[in-house]
N, C-alpha and C. Protein backbone atom coordinates (compact mmCIF):
# COMPACT_ATOMS: atom_id res chain seq x y z
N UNK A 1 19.81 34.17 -110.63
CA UNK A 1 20.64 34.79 -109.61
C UNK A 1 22.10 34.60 -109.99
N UNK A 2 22.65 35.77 -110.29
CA UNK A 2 24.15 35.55 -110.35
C UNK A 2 25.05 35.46 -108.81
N UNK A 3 26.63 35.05 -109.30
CA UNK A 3 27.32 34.76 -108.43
C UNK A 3 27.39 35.65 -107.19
N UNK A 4 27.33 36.84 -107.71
CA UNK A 4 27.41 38.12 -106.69
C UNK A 4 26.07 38.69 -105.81
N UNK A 5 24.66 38.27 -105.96
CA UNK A 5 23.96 38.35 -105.88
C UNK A 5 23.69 36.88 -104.66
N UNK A 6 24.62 35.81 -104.84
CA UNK A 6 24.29 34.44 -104.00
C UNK A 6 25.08 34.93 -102.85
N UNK A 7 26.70 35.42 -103.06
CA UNK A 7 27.54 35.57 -102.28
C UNK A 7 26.85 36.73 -101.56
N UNK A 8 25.76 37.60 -101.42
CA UNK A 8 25.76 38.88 -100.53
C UNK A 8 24.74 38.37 -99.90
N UNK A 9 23.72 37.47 -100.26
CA UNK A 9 23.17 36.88 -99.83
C UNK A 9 23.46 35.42 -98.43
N UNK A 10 24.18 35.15 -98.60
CA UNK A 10 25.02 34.54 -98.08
C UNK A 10 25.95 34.98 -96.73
N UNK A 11 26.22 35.98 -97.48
CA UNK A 11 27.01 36.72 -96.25
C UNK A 11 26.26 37.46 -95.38
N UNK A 12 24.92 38.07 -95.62
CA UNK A 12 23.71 38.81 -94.86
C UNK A 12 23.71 37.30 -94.29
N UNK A 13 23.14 36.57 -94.23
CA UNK A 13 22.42 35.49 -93.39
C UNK A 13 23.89 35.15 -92.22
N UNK A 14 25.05 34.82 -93.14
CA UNK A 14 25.96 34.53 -91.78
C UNK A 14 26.11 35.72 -90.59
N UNK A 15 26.05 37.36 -91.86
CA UNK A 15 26.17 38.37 -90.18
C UNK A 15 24.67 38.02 -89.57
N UNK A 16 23.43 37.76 -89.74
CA UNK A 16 22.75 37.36 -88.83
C UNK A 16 22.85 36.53 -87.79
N UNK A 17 23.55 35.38 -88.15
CA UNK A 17 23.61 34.29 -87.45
C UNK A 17 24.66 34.90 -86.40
N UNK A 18 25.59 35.24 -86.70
CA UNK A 18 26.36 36.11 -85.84
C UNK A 18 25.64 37.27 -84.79
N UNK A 19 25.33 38.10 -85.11
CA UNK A 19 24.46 39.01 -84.59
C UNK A 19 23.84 38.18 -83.41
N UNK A 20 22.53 37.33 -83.90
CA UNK A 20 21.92 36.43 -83.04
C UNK A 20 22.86 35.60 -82.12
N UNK A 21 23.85 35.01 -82.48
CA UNK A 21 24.87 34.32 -81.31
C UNK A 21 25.76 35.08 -80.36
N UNK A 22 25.66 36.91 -80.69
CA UNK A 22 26.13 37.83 -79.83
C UNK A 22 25.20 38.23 -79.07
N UNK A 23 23.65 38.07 -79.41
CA UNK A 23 22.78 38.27 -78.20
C UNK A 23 22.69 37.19 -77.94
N UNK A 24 22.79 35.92 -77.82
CA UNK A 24 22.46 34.95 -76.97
C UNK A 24 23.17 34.84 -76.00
N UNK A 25 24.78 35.47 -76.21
CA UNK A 25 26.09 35.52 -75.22
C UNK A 25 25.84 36.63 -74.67
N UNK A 26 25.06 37.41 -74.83
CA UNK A 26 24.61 38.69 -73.84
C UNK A 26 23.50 38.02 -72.71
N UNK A 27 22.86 37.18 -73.26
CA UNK A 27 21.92 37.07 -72.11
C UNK A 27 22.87 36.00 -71.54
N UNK A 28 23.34 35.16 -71.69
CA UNK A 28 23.86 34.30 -70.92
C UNK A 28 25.18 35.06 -70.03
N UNK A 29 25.29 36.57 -70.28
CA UNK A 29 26.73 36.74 -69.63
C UNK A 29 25.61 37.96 -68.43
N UNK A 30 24.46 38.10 -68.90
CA UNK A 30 23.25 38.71 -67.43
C UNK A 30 23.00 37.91 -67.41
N UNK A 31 22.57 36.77 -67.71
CA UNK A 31 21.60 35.82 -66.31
C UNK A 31 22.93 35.26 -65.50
N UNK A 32 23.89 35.19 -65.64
CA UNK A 32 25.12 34.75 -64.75
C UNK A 32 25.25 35.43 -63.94
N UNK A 33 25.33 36.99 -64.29
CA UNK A 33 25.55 37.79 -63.36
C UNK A 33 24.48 38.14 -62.59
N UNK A 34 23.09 37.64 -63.13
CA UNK A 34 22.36 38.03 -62.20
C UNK A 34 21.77 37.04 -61.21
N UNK A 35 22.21 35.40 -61.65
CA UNK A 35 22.55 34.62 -60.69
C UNK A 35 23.47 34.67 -59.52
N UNK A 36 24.48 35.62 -59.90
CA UNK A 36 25.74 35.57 -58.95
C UNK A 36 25.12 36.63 -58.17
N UNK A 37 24.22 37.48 -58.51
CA UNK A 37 23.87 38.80 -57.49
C UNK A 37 22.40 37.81 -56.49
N UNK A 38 21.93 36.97 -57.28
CA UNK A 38 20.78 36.18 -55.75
C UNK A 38 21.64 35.63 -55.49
N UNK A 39 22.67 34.43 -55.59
CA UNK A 39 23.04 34.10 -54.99
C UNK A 39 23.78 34.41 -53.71
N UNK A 40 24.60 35.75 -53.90
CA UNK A 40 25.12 36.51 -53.35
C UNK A 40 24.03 37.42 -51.88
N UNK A 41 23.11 37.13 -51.97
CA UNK A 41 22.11 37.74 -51.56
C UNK A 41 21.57 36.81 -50.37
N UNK A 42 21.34 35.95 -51.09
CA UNK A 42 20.66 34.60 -50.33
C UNK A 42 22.19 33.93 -49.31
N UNK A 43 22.99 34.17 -49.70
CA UNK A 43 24.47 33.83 -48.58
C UNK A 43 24.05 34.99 -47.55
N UNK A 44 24.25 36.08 -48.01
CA UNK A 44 24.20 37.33 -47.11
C UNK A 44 22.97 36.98 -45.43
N UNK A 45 21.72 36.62 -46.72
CA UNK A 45 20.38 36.34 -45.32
C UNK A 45 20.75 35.28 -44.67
N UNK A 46 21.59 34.20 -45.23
CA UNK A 46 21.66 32.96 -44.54
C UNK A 46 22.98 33.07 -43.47
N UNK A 47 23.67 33.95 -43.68
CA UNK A 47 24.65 34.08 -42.62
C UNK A 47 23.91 35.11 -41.38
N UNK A 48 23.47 36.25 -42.28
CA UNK A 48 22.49 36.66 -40.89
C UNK A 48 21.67 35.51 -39.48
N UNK A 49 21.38 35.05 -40.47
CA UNK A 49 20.40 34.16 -39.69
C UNK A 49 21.26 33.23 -38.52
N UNK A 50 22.27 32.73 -39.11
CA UNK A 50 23.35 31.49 -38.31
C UNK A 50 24.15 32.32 -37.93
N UNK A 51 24.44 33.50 -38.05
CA UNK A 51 25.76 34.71 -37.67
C UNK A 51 25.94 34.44 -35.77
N UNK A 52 24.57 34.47 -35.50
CA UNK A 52 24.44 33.75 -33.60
C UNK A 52 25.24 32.57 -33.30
N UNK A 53 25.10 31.65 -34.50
CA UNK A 53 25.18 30.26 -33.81
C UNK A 53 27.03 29.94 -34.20
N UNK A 54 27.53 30.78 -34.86
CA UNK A 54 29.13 30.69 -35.00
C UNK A 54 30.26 31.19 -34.84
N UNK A 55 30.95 31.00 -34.22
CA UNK A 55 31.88 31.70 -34.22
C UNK A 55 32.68 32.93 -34.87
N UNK A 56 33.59 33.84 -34.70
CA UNK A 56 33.71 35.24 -35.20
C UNK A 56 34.76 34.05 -36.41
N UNK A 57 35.76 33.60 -36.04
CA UNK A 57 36.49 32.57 -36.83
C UNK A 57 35.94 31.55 -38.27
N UNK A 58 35.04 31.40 -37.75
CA UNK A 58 34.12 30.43 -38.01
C UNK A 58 33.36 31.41 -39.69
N UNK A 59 32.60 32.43 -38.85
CA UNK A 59 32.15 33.61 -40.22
C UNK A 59 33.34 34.41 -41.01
N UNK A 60 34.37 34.54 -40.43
CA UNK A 60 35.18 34.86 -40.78
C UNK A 60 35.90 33.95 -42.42
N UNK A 61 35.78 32.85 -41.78
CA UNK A 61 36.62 31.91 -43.10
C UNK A 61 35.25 31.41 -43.93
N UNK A 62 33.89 31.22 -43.55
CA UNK A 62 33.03 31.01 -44.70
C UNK A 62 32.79 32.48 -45.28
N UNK A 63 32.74 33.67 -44.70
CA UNK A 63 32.59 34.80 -45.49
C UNK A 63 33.74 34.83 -46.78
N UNK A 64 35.13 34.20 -46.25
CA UNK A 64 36.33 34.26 -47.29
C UNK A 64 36.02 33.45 -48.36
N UNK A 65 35.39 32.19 -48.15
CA UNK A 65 35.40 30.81 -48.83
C UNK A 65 34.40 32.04 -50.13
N UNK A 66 32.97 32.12 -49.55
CA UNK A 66 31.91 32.87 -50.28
C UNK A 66 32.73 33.74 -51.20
N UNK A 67 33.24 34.58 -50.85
CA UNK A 67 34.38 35.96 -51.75
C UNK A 67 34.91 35.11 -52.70
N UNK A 68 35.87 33.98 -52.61
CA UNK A 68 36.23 33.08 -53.49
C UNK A 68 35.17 32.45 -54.13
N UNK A 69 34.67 31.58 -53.63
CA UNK A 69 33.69 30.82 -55.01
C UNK A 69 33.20 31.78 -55.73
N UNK A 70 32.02 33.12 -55.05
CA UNK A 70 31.28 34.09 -56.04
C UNK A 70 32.58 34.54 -56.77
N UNK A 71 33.51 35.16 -56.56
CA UNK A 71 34.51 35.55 -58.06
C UNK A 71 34.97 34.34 -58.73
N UNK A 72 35.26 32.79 -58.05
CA UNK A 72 36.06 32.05 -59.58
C UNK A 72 34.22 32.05 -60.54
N UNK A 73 32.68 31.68 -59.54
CA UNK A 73 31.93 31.85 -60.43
C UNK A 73 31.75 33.19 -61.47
N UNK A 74 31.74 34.19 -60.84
CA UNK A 74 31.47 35.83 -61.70
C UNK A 74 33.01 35.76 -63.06
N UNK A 75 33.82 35.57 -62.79
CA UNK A 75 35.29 35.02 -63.74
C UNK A 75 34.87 34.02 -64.68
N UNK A 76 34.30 33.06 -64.04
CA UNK A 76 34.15 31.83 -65.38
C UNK A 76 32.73 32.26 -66.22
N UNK A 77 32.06 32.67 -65.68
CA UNK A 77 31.05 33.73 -66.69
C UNK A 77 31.79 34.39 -67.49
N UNK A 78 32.54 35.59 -67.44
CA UNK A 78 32.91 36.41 -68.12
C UNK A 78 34.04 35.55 -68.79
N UNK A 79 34.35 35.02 -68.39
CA UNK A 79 35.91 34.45 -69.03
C UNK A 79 35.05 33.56 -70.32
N UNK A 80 33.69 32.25 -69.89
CA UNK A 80 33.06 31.79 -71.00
C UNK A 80 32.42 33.06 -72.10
N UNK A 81 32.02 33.55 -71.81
CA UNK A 81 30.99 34.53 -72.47
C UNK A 81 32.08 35.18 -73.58
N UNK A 82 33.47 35.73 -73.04
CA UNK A 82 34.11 36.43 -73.83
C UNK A 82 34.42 35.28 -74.93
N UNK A 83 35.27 34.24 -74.38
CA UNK A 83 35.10 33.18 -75.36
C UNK A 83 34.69 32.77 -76.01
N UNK A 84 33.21 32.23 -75.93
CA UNK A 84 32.39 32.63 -77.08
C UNK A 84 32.15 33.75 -77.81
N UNK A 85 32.47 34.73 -77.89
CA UNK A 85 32.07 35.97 -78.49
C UNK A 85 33.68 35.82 -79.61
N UNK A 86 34.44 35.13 -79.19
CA UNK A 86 35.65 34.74 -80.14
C UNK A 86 35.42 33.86 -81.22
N UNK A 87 34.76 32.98 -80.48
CA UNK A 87 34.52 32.09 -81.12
C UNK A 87 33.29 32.24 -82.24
N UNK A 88 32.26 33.24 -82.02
CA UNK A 88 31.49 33.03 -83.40
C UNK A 88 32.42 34.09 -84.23
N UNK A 89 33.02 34.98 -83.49
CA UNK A 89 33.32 36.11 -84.93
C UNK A 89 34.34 35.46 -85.35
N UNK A 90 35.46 34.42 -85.05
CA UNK A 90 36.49 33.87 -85.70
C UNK A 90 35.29 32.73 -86.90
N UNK A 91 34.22 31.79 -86.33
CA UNK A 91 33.79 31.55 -87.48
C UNK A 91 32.64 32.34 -88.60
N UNK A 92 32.16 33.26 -88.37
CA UNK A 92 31.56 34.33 -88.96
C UNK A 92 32.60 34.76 -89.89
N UNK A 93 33.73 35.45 -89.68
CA UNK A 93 34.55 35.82 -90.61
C UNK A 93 35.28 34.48 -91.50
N UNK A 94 35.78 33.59 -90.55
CA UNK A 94 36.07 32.40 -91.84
C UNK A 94 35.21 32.22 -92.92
N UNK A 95 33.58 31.97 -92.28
CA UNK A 95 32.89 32.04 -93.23
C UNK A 95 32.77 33.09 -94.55
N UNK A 96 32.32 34.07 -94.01
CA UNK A 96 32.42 35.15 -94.91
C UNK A 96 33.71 35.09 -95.99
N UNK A 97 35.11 35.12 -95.13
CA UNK A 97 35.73 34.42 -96.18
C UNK A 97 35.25 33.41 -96.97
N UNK A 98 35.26 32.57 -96.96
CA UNK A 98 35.05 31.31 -97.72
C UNK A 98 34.43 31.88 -98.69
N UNK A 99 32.60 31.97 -98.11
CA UNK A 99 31.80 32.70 -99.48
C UNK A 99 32.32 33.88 -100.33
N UNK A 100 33.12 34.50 -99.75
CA UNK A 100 33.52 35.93 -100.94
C UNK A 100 34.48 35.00 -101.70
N UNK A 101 35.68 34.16 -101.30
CA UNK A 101 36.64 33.25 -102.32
C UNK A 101 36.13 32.29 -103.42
N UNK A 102 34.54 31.76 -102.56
CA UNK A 102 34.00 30.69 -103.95
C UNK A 102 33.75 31.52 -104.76
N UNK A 103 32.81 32.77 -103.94
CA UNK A 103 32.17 33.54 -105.46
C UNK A 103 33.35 33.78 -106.45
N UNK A 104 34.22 34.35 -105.92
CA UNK A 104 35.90 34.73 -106.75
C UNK A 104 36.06 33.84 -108.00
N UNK A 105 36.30 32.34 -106.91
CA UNK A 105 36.76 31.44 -108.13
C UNK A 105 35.18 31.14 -109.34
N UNK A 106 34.09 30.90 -108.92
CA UNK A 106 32.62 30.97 -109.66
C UNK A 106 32.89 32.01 -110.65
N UNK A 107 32.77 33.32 -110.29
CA UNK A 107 32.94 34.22 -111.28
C UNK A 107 34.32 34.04 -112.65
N UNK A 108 35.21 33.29 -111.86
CA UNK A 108 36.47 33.18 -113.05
C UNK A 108 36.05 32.21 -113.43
N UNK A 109 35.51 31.17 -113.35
CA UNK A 109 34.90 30.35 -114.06
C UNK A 109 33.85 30.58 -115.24
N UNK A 110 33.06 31.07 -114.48
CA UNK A 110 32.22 31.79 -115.90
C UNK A 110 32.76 32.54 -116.76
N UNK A 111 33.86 33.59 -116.46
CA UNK A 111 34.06 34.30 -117.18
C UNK A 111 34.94 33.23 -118.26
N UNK A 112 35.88 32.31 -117.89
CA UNK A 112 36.41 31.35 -118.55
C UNK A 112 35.12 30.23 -120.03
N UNK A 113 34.55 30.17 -119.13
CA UNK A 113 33.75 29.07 -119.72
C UNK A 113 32.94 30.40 -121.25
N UNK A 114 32.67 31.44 -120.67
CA UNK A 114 31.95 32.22 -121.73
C UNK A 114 33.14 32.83 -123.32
């Protein structure tokens, strides 16, 4: 196996690994959101239910509180998820760098040494 033949090799397996760590940040950026939609759901029935026993004031400021927590939660989903999605392609491409520069210097080496 020559140098150029290791390096493409090399670089197929890192865009995999990449690839695969962009669907894993896909499911983790739906099951968030689709946590935030039961959760969102299950507030809804549970205020039905106690909506009798509290005040208009009272539903008023836990309906607000709910609006706040579900968006800083639905935000820190998307805000992690995008983040990671930075984070493998900043090391995916370092990598890839790297391997195309060894092969570089490998190949001037051989060609030196021959």
């Amino acid at each position: 196996m020559d140098t150029q033949q290791i390096s493409a090799n090399a670089t197929d397996l890192v865009a995999k690994f990449g690839n695969a760590a962009h669907q894993a940040i896909g499911l983790y950026r739906t099951g968030g959101e689709r946590l935030a939609g039961t959760l969102d759901q299950r507030w809804k029935a549970a205020m039905k239910q106690s909506s009798a026993k509290l005040s208009a004031e009272t539903r008023k400021n836990a309906n607000h509180a709910h609006q706040v927590f579900n968006g800083y939660f639905t935000k820190g989903v998307a805000l992690s998820a995008s983040g990671a999605e930075v984070v493998v392609d900043t090391l995916v491409g370092a990598t890839v760098t790297a391997i195309e520069r060894t092969a570089a210097f490998a190949e001037a080496n051989l060609k030196k040494a021959a």
